[in-house]
N, C-alpha and C. Protein backbone atom coordinates (compact mmCIF):
# COMPACT_ATOMS: atom_id res chain seq x y z
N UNK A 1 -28.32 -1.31 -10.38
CA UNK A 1 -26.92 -1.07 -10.09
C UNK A 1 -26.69 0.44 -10.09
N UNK A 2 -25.89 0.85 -9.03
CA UNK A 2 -25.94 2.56 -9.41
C UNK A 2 -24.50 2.79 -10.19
N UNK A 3 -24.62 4.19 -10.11
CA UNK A 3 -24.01 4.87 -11.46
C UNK A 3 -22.53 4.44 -10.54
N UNK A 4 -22.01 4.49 -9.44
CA UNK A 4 -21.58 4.34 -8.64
C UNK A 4 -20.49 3.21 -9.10
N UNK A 5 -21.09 2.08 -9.01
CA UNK A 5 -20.79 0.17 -9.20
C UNK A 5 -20.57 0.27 -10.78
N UNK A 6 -21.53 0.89 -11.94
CA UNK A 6 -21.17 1.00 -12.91
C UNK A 6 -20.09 1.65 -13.31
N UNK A 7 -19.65 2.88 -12.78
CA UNK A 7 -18.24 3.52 -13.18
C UNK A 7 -17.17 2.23 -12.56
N UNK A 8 -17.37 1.99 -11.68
CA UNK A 8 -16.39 0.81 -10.66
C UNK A 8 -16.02 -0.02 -11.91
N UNK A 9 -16.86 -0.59 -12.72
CA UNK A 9 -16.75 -1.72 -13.06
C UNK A 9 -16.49 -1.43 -14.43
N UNK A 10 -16.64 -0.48 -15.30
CA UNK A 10 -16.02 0.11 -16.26
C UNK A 10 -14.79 0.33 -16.31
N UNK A 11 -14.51 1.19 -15.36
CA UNK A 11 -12.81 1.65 -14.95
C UNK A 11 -12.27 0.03 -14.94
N UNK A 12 -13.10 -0.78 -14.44
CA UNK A 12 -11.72 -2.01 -14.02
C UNK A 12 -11.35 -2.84 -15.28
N UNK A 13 -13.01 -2.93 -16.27
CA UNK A 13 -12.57 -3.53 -17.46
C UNK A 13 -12.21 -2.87 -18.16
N UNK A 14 -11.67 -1.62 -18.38
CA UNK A 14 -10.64 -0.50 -19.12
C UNK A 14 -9.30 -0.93 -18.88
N UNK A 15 -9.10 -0.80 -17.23
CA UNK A 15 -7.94 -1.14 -16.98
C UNK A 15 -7.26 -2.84 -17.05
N UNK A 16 -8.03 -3.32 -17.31
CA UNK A 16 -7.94 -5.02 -17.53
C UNK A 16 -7.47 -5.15 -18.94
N UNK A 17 -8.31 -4.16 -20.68
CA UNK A 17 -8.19 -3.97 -21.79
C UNK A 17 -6.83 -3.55 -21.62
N UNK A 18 -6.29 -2.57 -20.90
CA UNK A 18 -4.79 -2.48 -21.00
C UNK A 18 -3.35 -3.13 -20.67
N UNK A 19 -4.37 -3.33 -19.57
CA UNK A 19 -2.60 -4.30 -18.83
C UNK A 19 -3.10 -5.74 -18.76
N UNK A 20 -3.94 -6.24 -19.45
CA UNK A 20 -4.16 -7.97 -19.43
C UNK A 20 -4.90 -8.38 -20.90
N UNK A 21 -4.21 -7.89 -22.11
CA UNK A 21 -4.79 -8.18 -23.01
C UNK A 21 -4.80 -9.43 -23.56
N UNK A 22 -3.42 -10.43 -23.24
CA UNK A 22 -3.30 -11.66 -23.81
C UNK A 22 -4.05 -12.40 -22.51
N UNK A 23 -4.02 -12.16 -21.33
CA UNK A 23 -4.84 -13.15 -20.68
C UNK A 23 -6.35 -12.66 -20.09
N UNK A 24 -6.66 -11.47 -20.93
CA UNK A 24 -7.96 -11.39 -21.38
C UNK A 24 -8.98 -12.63 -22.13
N UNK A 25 -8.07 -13.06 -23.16
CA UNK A 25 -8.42 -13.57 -24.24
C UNK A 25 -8.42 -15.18 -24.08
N UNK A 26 -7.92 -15.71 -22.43
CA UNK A 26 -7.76 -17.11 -22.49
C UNK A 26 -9.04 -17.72 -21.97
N UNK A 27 -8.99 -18.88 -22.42
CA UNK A 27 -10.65 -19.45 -22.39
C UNK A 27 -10.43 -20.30 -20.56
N UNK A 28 -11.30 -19.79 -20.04
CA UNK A 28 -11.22 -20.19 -18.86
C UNK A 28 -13.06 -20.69 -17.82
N UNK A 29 -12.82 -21.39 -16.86
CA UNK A 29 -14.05 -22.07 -16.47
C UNK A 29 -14.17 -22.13 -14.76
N UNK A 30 -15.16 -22.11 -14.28
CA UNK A 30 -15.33 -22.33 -12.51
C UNK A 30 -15.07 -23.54 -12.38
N UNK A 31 -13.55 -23.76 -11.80
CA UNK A 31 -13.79 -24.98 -11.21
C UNK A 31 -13.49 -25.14 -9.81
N UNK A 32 -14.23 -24.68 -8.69
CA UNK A 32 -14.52 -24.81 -7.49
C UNK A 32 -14.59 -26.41 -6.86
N UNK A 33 -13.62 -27.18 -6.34
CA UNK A 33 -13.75 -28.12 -5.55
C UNK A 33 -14.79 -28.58 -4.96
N UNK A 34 -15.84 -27.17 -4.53
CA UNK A 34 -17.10 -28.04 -3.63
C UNK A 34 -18.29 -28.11 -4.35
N UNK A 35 -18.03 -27.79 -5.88
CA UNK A 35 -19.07 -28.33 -6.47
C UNK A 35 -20.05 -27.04 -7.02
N UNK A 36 -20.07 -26.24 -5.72
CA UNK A 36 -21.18 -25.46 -5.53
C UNK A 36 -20.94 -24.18 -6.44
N UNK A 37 -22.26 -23.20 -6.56
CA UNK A 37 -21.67 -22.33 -7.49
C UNK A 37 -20.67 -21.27 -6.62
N UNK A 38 -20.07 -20.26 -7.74
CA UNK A 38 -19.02 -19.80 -6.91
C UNK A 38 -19.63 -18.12 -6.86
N UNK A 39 -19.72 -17.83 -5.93
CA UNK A 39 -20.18 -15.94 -5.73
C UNK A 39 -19.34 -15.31 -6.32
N UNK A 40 -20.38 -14.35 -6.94
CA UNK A 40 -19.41 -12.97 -7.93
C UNK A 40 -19.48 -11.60 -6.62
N UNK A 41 -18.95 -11.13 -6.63
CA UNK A 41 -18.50 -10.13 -5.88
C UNK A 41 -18.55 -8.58 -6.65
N UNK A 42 -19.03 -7.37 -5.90
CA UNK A 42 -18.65 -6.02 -6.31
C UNK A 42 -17.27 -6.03 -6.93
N UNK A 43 -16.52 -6.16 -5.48
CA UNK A 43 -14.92 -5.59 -5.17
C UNK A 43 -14.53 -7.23 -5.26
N UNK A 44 -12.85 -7.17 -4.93
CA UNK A 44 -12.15 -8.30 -4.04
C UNK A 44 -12.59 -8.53 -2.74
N UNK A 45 -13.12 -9.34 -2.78
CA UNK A 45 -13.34 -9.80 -1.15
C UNK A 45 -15.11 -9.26 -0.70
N UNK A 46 -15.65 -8.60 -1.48
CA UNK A 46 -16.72 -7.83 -0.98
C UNK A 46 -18.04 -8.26 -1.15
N UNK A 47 -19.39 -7.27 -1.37
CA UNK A 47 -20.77 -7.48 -1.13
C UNK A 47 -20.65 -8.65 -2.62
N UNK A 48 -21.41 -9.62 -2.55
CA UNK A 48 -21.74 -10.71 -3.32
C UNK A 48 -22.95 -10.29 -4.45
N UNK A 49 -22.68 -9.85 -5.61
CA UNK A 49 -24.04 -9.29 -6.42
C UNK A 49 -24.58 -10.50 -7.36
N UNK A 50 -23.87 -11.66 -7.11
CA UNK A 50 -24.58 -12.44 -7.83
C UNK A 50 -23.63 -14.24 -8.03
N UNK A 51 -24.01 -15.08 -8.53
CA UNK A 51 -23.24 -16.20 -9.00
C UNK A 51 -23.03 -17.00 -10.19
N UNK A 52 -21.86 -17.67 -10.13
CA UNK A 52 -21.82 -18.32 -11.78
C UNK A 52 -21.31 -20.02 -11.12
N UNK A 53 -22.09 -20.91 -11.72
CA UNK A 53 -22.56 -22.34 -11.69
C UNK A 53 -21.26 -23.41 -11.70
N UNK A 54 -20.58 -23.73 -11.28
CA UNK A 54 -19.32 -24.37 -11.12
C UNK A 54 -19.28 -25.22 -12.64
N UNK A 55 -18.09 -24.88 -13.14
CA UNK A 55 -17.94 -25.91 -14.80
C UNK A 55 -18.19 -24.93 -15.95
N UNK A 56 -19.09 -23.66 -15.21
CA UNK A 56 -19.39 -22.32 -16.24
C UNK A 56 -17.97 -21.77 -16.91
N UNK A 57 -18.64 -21.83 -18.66
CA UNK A 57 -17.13 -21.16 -19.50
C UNK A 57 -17.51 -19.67 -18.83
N UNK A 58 -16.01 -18.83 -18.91
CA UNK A 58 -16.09 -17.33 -18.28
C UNK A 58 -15.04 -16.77 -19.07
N UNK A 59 -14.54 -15.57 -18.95
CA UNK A 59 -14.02 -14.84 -19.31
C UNK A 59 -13.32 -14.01 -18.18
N UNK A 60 -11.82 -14.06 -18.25
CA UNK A 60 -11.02 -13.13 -17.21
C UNK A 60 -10.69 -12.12 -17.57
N UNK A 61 -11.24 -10.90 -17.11
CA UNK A 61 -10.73 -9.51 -17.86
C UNK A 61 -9.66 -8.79 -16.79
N UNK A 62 -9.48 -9.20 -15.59
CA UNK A 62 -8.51 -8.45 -14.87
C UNK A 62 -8.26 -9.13 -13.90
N UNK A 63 -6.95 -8.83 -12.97
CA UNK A 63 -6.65 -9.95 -11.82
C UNK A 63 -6.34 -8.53 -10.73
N UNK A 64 -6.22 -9.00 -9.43
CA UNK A 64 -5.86 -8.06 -8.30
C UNK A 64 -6.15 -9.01 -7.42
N UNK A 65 -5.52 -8.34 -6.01
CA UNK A 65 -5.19 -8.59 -4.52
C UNK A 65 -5.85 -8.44 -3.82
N UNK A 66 -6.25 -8.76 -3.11
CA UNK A 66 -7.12 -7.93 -1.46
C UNK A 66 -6.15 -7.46 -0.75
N UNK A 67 -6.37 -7.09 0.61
CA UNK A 67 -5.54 -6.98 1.36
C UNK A 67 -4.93 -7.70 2.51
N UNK A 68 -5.50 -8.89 2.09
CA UNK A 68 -4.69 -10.20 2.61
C UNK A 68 -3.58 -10.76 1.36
N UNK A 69 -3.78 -10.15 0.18
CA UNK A 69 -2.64 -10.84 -0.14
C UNK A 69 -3.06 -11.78 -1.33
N UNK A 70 -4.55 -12.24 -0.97
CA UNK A 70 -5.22 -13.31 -2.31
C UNK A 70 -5.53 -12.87 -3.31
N UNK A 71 -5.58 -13.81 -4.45
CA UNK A 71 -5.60 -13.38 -5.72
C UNK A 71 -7.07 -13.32 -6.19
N UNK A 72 -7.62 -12.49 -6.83
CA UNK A 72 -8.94 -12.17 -7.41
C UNK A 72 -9.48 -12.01 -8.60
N UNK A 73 -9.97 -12.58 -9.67
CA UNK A 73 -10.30 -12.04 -10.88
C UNK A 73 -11.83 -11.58 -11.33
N UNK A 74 -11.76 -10.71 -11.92
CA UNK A 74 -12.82 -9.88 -11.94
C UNK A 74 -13.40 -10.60 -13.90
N UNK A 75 -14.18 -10.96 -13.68
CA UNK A 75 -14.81 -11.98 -14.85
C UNK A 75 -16.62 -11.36 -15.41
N UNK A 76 -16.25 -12.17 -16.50
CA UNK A 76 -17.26 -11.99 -17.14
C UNK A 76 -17.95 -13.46 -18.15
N UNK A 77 -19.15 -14.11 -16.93
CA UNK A 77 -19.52 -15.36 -17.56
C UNK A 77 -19.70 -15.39 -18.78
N UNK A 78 -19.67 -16.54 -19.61
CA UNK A 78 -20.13 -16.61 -21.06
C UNK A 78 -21.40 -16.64 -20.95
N UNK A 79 -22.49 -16.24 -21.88
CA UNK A 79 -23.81 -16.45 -21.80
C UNK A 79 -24.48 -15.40 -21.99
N UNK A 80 -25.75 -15.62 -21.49
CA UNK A 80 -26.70 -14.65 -21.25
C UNK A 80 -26.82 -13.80 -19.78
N UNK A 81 -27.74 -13.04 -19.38
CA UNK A 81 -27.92 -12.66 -18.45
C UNK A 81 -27.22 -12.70 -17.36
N UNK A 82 -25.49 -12.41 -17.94
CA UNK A 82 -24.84 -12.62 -16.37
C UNK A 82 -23.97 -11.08 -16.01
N UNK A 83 -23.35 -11.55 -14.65
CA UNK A 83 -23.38 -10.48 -13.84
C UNK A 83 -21.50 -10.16 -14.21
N UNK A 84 -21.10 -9.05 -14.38
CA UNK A 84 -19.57 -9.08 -14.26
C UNK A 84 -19.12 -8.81 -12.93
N UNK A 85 -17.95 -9.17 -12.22
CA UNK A 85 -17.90 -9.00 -11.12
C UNK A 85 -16.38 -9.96 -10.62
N UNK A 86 -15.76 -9.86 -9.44
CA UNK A 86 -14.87 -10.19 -8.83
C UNK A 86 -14.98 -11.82 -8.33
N UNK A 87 -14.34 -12.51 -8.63
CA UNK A 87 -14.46 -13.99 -7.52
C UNK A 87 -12.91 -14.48 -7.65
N UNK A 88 -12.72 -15.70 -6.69
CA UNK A 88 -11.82 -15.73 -5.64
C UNK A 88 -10.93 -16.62 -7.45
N UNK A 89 -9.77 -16.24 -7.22
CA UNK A 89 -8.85 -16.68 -8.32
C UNK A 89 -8.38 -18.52 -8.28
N UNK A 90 -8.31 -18.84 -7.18
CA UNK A 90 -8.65 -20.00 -6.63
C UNK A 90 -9.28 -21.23 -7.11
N UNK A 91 -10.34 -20.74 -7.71
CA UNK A 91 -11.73 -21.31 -8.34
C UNK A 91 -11.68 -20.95 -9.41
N UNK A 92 -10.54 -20.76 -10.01
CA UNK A 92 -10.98 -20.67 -11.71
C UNK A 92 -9.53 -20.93 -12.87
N UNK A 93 -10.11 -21.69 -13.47
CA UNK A 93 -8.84 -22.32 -14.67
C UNK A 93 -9.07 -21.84 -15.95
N UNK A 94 -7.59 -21.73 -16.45
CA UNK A 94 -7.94 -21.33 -17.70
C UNK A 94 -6.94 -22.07 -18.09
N UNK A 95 -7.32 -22.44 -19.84
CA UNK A 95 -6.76 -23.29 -20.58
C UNK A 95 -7.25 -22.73 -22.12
């Protein structure tokens, strides 16, 4: 990952620690309709760096828009070896 994607993604969970602290903290899961796993994303809307398994517990650290207008949350799976990153708001519940 370059230093690049890493500042990206620092800055966003900084800015997520500030303005989304109570729904930082809500326990939330992929639940995608088609079953399939759901792509994590750089950005909103963008290059795909990786995926998390539909039913996977996650963690929402920040929400934003594209420029269509859809909603996006930038997450962080529970577990091991996973990727932080953007996917479609759509596909994910929290409770």
């Amino acid at each position: 990952m370059t230093a690049t994607r890493l500042g990206l993604l620092a800055a966003a969970f900084a800015a997520g620690l500030v303005t989304t602290p109570a729904f930082a903290q809500n326990r939330c899961a992929v639940t995608d309709p088609t079953g399939t796993p759901l792509n994590i994303r750089e950005t909103p809307n963008g290059e795909i760096i990786g995926r998390v398994t539909n039913g996977a517990g996650i963690r929402v650290i920040n929400t934003s828009s594209d420029e269509r207008g859809r909603a996006w949350a930038l997450i962080s799976p529970r577990g091991r070896n996973h990727v932080v990153g953007w996917v479609y708001r759509e596909f994910v519940s929290c409770y």
